[in-house]
Every structure is written in C-alpha cells, then in structure tokens.
Protein backbone atom coordinates (compact mmCIF):
# COMPACT_ATOMS: atom_id res chain seq x y z
CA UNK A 1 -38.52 -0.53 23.22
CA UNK A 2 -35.00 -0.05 21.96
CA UNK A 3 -34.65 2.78 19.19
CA UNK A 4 -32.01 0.46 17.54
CA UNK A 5 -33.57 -2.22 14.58
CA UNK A 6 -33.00 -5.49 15.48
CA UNK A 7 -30.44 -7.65 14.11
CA UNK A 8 -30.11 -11.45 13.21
CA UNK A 9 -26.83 -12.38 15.03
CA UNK A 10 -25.56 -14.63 12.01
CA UNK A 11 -22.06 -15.97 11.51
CA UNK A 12 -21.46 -14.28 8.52
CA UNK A 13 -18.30 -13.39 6.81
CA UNK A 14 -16.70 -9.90 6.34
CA UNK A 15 -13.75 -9.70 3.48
CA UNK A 16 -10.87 -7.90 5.03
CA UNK A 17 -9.71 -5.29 1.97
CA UNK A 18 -6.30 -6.33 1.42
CA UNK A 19 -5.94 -2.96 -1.29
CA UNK A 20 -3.04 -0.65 -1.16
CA UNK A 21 -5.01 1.99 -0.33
CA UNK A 22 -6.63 0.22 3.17
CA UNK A 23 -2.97 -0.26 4.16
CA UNK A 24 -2.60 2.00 7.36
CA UNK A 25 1.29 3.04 7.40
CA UNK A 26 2.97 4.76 10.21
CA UNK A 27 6.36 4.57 11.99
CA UNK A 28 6.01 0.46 13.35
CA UNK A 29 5.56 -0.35 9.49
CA UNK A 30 6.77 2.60 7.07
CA UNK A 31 10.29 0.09 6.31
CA UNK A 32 8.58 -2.43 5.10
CA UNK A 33 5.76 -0.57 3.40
CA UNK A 34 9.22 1.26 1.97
CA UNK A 35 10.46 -2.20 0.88
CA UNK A 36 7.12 -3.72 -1.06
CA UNK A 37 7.04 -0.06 -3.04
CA UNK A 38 10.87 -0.14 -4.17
CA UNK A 39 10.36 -3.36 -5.87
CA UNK A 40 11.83 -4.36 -7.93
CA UNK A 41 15.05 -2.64 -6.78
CA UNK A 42 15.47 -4.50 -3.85
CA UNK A 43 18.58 -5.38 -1.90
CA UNK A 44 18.97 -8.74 -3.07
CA UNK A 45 15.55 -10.67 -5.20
CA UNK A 46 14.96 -13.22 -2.03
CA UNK A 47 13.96 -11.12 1.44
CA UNK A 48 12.03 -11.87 4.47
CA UNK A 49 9.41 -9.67 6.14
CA UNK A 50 9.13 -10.74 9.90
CA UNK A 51 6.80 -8.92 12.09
CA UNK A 52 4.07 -10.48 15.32
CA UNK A 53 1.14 -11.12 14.30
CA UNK A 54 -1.43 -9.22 12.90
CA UNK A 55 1.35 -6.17 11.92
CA UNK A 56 0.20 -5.96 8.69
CA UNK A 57 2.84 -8.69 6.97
CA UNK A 58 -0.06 -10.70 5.13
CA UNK A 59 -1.64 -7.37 4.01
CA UNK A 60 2.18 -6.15 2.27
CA UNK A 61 2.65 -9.31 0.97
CA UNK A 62 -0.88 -9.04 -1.05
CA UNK A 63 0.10 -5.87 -2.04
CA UNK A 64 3.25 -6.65 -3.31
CA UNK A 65 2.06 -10.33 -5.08
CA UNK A 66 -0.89 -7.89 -6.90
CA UNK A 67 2.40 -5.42 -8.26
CA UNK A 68 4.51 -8.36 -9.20
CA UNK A 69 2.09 -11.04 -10.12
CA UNK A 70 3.68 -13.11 -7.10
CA UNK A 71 1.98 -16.50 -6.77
CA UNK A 72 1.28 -17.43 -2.96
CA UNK A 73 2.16 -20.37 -0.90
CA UNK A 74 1.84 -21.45 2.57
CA UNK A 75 5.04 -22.59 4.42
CA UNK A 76 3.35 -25.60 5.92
CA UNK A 77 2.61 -26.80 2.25
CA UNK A 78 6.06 -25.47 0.40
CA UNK A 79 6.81 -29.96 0.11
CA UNK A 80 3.46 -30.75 -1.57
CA UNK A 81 4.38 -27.67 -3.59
CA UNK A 82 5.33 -28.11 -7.49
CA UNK A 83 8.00 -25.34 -7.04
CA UNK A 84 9.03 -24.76 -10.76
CA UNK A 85 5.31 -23.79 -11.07
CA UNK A 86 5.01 -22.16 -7.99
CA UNK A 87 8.17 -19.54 -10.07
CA UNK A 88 6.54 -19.73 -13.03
CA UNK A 89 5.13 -15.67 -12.88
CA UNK A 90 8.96 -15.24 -11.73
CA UNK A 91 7.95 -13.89 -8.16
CA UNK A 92 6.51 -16.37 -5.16
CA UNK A 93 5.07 -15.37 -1.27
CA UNK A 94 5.64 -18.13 1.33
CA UNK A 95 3.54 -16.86 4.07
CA UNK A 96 4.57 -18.33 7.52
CA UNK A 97 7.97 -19.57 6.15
CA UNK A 98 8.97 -20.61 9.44
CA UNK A 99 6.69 -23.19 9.58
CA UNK A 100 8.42 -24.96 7.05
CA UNK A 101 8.77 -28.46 7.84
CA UNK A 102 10.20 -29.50 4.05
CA UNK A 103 13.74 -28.46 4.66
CA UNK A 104 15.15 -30.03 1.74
CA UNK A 105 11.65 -28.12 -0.30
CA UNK A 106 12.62 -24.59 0.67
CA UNK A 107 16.37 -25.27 0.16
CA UNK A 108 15.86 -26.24 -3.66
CA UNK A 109 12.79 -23.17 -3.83
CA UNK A 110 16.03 -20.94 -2.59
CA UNK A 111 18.42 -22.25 -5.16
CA UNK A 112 15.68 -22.41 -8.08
CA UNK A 113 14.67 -19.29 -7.88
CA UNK A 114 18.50 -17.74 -7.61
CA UNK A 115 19.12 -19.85 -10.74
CA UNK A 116 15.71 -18.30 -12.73
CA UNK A 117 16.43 -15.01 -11.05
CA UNK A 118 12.84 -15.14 -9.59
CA UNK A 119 11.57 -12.67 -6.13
CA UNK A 120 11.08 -14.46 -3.21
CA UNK A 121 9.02 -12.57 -0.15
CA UNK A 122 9.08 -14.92 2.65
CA UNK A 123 6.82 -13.63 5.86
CA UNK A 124 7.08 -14.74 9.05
CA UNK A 125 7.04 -13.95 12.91
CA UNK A 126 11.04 -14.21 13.66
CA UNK A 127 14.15 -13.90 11.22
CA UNK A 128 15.04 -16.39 9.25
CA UNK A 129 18.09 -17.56 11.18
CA UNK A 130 16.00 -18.42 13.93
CA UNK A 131 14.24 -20.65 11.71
CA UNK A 132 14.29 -24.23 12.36
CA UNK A 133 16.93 -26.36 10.72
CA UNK A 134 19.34 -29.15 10.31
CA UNK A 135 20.59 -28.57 6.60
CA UNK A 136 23.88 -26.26 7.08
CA UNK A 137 23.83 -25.06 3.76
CA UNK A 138 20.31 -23.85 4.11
CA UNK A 139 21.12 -22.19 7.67
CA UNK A 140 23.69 -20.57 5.52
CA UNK A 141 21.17 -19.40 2.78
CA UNK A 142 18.42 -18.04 5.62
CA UNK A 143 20.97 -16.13 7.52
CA UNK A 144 21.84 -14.42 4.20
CA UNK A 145 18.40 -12.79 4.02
CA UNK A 146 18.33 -9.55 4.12
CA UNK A 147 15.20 -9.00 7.04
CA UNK A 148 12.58 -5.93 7.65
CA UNK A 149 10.67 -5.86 11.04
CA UNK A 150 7.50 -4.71 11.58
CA UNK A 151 7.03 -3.15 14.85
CA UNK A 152 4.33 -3.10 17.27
CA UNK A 153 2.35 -0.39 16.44
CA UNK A 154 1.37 3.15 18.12
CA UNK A 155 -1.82 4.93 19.42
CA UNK A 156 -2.05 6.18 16.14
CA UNK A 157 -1.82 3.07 13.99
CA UNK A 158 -3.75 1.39 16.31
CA UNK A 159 -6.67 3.48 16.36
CA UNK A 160 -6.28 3.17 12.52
CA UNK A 161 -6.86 -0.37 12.38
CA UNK A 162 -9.70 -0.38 15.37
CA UNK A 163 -11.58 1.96 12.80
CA UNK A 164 -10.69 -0.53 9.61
CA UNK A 165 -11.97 -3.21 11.00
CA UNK A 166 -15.19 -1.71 12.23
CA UNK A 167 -15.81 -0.15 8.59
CA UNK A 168 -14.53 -3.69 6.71
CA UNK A 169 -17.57 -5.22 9.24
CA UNK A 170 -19.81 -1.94 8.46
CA UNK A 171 -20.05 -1.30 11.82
CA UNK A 172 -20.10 2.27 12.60
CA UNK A 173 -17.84 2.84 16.21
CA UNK A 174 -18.19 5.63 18.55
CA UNK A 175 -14.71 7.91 19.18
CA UNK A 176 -15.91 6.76 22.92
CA UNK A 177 -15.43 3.28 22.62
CA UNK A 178 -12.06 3.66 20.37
CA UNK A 179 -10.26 5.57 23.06
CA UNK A 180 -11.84 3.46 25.64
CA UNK A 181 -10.47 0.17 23.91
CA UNK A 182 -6.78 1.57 23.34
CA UNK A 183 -7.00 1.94 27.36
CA UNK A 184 -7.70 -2.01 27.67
CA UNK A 185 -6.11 -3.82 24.68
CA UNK A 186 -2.99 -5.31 24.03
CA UNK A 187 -0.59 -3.34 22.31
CA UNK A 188 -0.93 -5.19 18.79
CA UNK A 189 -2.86 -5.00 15.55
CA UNK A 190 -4.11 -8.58 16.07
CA UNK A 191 -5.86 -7.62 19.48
CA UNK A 192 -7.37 -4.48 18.26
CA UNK A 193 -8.87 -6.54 15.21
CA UNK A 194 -9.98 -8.99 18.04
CA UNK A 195 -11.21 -6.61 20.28
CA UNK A 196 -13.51 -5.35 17.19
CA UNK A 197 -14.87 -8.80 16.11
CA UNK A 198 -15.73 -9.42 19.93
CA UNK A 199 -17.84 -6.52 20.45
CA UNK A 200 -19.72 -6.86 17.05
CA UNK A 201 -20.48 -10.27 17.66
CA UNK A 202 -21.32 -9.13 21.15
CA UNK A 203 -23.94 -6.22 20.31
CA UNK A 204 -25.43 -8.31 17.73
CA UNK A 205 -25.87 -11.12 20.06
CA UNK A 206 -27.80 -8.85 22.97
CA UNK A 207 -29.34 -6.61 19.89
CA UNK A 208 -27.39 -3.37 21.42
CA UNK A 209 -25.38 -0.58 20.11
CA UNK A 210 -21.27 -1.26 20.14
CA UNK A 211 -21.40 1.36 22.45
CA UNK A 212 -18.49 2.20 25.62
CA UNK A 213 -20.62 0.63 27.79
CA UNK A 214 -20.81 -2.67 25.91
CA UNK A 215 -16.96 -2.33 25.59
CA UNK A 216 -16.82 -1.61 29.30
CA UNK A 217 -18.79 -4.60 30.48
CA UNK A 218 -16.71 -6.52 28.11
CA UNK A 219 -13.17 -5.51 28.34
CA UNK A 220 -12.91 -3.50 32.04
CA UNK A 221 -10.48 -6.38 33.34
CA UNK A 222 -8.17 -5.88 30.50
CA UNK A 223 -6.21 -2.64 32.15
C-alpha cells in the first residue's frame, strides 16, 4: 500500500504570483529588472522589452503596470482597442506587440501617447525593427525604440524558477529531481515551467511522489 495519500488528478488551476517579490533576478534578466525599477526615469517614455519566451517579460511588465498604474493590452487586439482610453492612467503594456496586425492602430497609439506624454512598455520576442510592417513612418518610429533583452537564463535562475513553479502548484520537489531535470531540459524558463506542470500532472495521474524516478521515466530521452 503506498505511504503517499491519494490524490484526485483534477484539472485545476494554479495562479502564477506575478509579485515583485516572486520575481527571480539574475544575470539573463538583471537589465531589464534594472529598467522596470528606474521608472519613471527612463531613456525615452516608449521602450520595448524583448526576450524568448517564458524569460520573465510578462512577469516585469505586471510589475511595472502595478508601479505605474499601466493598463494592459494584447497586440493581437491593439485595432479593436479604444486607444485614448487604453492612455487614460497615462502608462499602457502591449504584450506580444509583434503580433500586431493593426499597423495603422499602433502607429496612432505611438503618436498619441508622445503627444499626452504617456509610458509605453511594449513586450515581445524580437526587437521592434524586426517587426512586421509596411507603414515607413512607423518602421521609423519602432526602430527608434530603445530595446532590453532578456537572456536565456543560467543553472542558477533556472533552478529558481523549477522551484517557483513547484511551490506556485504546492508541490513540494526533491533537490534530486531539480538537478536531475536541469540535466534534461531545454535551456529556457518556459521548459523548466513545462517540465514542472508535466511531472505534477504526471504523479497525480499514477498517484506517485514527483520523485527522480518519475522524472527519469519521463524525461531520460531529453539529454
């Protein structure tokens, strides 16, 4: 009989804490971290943050709407967007910004807020003058943004946010099995959140421990 109580494998929901003080900083993110805490003395009031995914832009970008009561927008909505009310709190966060497909949308967004002297944080996965676009004067405007990267992170930051993501999903994780998964993942906060999810759902589903020999049966072809 197993010495662990059983649990109902249920699709529930965990919150991810998007708080300043869950916000694991080291040398892949400690620029733009810098950035979101110097507000409002920024290099110019319209930046982007540009990172791959799951480095933690979505997480500054929270942090930095909470400080500067920044409304938030998605870049695949920006043309459905009323934009003078989306400025209204003087500070707006398009998330994904290069998903825009409203070129004409985040061209007058850029020149309203300039005119209102409103912050603009766009986030995205490349720089802005990679971003798709036909309007000249708005290729002008994106290549104008100042950018900060976000890296890939280290061992260290990845451990970090192996650990977060267990404790956000109160699952309690064995130093075993967060060495052996740094060994197997991809180099990426968005594969060690992954990684995490998959073996809850996976000890929960056979009623076991999230053990290293779960994560070995699981992840061994990953090397």
């Amino acid at each position: 009989m197993s010495v662990f109580p059983r649990q109902l494998a249920l699709a529930l929901d965990h919150a991810e804490s998007y708080a300043r003080e869950d916000f694991l900083s080291g040398a892949s993110n400690e620029a733009a971290l810098a950035l979101i805490e110097s507000w409002p003395d920024w290099p110019a009031r319209a930046v982007a943050l540009v990172g791959p995914e799951g480095s933690g832009k979505t997480h500054l970008a929270t942090i930095w709407a909470a400080a500067a009561g920044a409304r938030v927008v998605s870049g695949r909505h920006l043309g459905e967007t009323d934009l003078p009310g989306a400025l209204a709190t003087g500070a707006l966060v398009v998330e994904d910004a290069a998903a825009v497909t409203d070129e004409r949308a985040l061209f007058h967004l850029i020149n309203l807020a300039r005119e209102e002297g409103a912050f603009l944080l766009f986030t995205a996965r490349s720089a802005p003058a990679l971003w798709p676009s036909s309007l000249p004067d708005l290729v002008s405007r994106l290549r104008a943004l100042p950018v900060v990267a976000l890296d890939e992170p280290d061992d260290g930051l990845l451990r970090g946010v192996l650990l977060k993501v267990a404790a956000d999903r109160q699952l309690s994780l064995d130093d075993s099995v967060v060495r052996y998964l740094l060994t197997r993942i991809e180099r990426s906060a968005a594969a060690a959140r992954a990684a995490v999810i998959a073996l809850d759902k996976e000890a929960l589903r056979q009623g076991r421990a999230p053990s290293r020999a779960l994560a070995a049966e699981m992840f061994r072809d990953r090397a």
